[in-house]
Protein backbone atom coordinates (compact mmCIF):
# COMPACT_ATOMS: atom_id res chain seq x y z
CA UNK A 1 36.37 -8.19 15.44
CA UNK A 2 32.89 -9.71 14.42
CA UNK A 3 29.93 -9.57 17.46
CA UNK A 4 29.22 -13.45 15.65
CA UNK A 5 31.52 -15.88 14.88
CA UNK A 6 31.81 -16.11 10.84
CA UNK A 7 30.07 -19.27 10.23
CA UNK A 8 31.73 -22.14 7.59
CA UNK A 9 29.42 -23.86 4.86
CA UNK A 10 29.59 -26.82 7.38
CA UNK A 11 28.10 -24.91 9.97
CA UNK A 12 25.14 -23.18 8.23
CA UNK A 13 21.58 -24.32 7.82
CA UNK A 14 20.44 -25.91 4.65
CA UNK A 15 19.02 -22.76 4.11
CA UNK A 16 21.40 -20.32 4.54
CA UNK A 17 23.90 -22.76 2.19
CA UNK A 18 20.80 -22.64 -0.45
CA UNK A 19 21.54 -18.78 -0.43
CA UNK A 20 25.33 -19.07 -0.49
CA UNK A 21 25.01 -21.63 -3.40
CA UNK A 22 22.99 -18.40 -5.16
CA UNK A 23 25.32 -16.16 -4.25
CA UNK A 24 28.33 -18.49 -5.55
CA UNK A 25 25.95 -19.00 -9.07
CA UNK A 26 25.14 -15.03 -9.46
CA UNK A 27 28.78 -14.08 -9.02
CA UNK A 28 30.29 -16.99 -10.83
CA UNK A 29 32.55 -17.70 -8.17
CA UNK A 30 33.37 -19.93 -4.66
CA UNK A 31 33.94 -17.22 -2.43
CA UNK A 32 31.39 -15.92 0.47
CA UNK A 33 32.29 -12.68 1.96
CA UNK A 34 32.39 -12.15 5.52
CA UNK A 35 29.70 -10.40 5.46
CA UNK A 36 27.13 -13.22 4.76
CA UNK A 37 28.60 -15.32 6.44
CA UNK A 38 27.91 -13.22 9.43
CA UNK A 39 24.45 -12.69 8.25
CA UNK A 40 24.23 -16.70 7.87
CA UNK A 41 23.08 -17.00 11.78
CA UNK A 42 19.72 -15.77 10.60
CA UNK A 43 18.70 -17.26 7.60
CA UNK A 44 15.55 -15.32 7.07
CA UNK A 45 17.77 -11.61 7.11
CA UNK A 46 20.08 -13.39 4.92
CA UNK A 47 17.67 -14.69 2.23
CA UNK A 48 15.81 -11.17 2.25
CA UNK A 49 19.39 -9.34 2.18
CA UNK A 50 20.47 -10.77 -0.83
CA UNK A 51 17.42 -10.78 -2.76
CA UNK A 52 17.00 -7.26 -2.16
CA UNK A 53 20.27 -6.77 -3.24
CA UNK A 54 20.70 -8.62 -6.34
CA UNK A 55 17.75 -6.73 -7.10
CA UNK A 56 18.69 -3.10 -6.65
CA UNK A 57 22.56 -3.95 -8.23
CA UNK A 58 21.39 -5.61 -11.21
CA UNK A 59 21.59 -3.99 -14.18
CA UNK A 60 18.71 -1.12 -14.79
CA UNK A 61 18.45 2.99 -15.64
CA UNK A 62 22.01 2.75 -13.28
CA UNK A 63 24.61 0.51 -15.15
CA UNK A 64 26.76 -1.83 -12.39
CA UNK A 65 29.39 0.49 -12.27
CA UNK A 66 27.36 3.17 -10.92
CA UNK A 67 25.79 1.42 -8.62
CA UNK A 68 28.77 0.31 -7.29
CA UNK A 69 30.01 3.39 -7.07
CA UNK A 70 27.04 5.20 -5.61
CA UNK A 71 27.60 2.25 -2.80
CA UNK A 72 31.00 3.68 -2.40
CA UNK A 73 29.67 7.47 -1.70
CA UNK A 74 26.91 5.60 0.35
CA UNK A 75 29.16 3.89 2.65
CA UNK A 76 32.07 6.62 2.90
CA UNK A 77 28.98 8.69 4.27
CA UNK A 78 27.56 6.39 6.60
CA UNK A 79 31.20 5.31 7.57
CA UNK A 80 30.85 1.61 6.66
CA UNK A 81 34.60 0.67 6.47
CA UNK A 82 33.52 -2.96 5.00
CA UNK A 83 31.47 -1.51 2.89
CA UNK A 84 33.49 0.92 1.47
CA UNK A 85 36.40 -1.87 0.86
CA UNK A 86 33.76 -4.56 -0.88
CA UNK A 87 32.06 -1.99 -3.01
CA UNK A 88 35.39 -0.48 -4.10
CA UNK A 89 36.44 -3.96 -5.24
CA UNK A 90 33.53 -4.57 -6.81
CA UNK A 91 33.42 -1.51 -8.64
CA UNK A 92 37.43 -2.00 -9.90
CA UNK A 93 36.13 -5.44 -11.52
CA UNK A 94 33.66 -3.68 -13.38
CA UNK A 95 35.91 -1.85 -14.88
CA UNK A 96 36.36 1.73 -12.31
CA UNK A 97 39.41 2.78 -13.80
CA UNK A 98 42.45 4.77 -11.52
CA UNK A 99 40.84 8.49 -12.75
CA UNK A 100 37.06 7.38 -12.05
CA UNK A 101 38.21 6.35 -8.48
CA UNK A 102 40.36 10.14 -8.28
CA UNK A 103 36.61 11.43 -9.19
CA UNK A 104 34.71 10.00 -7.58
CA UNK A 105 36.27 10.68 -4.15
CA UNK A 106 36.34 14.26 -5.18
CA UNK A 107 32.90 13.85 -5.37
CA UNK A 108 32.74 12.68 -1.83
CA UNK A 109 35.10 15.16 -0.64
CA UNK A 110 33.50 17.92 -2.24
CA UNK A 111 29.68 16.54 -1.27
CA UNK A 112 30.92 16.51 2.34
CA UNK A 113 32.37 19.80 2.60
CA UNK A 114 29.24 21.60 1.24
CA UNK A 115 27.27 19.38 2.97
CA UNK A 116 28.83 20.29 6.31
CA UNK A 117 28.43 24.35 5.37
CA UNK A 118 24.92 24.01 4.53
CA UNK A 119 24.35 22.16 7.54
CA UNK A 120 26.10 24.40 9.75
CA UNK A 121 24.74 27.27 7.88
CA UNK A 122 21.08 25.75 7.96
CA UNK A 123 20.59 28.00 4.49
CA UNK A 124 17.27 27.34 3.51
CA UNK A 125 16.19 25.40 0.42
CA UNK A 126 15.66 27.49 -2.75
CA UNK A 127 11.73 26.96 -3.58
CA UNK A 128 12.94 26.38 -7.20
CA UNK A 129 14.43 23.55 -5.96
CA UNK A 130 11.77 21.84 -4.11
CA UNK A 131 9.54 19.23 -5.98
């Protein structure tokens, strides 16, 4: 359950609904996630969320599909549960095919076991690998 109530395009400020109508005109589409909606109590985090973000996920070195799925890894690790569900859709409509996904979260499964060894282990870094 959300700490805020989700607020309706009737309910936001004109400039909160100036960033939803961005957000409807970058992703060609009507719908506004929970998430900003949420967000929509404070304009000012809102407008600075999304900007940052339609910054770093726009296309660059990373292609989308990457990104998205770095977000994925990201929010698995940082147990995000809405993350992990909005990223993962957003990655299948850019194209993350059934074996990418199977990857992928042998990636994460694999990252976290070592992870947890080295951790538990606290083995030193290699001085080859330091920058």
């Amino acid at each position: 359950m959300s700490t805020v109530p989700l607020l309706a395009d009737e309910e936001v400020s004109a400039e909160a609904l100036a960033v939803f109508d961005d957000i409807r005109a970058t992703r060609g589409t009507d719908y506004i996630n929970n998430f900003w909606r949420a967000l929509a109590h404070d304009p000012v985090t809102l407008a600075a969320t999304w900007a940052r973000l339609k910054e770093v996920m726009a296309p660059g070195a990373l292609d989308p599909l990457v990104k998205e799925m770095l977000y994925v890894a990201v929010s698995t690790a940082n147990g995000c549960e809405y993350c992990i569900h909005s990223h993962t859709a957003a990655a299948r409509a850019k194209g993350m095919t059934p074996g990418q996904y199977g990857e992928l979260l042998a990636v994460i499964g694999m990252a976290m076991q070592t992870n947890g060894l080295v951790s538990a282990l606290q083995v030193p870094v290699d001085d080859a690998f330091k920058a």
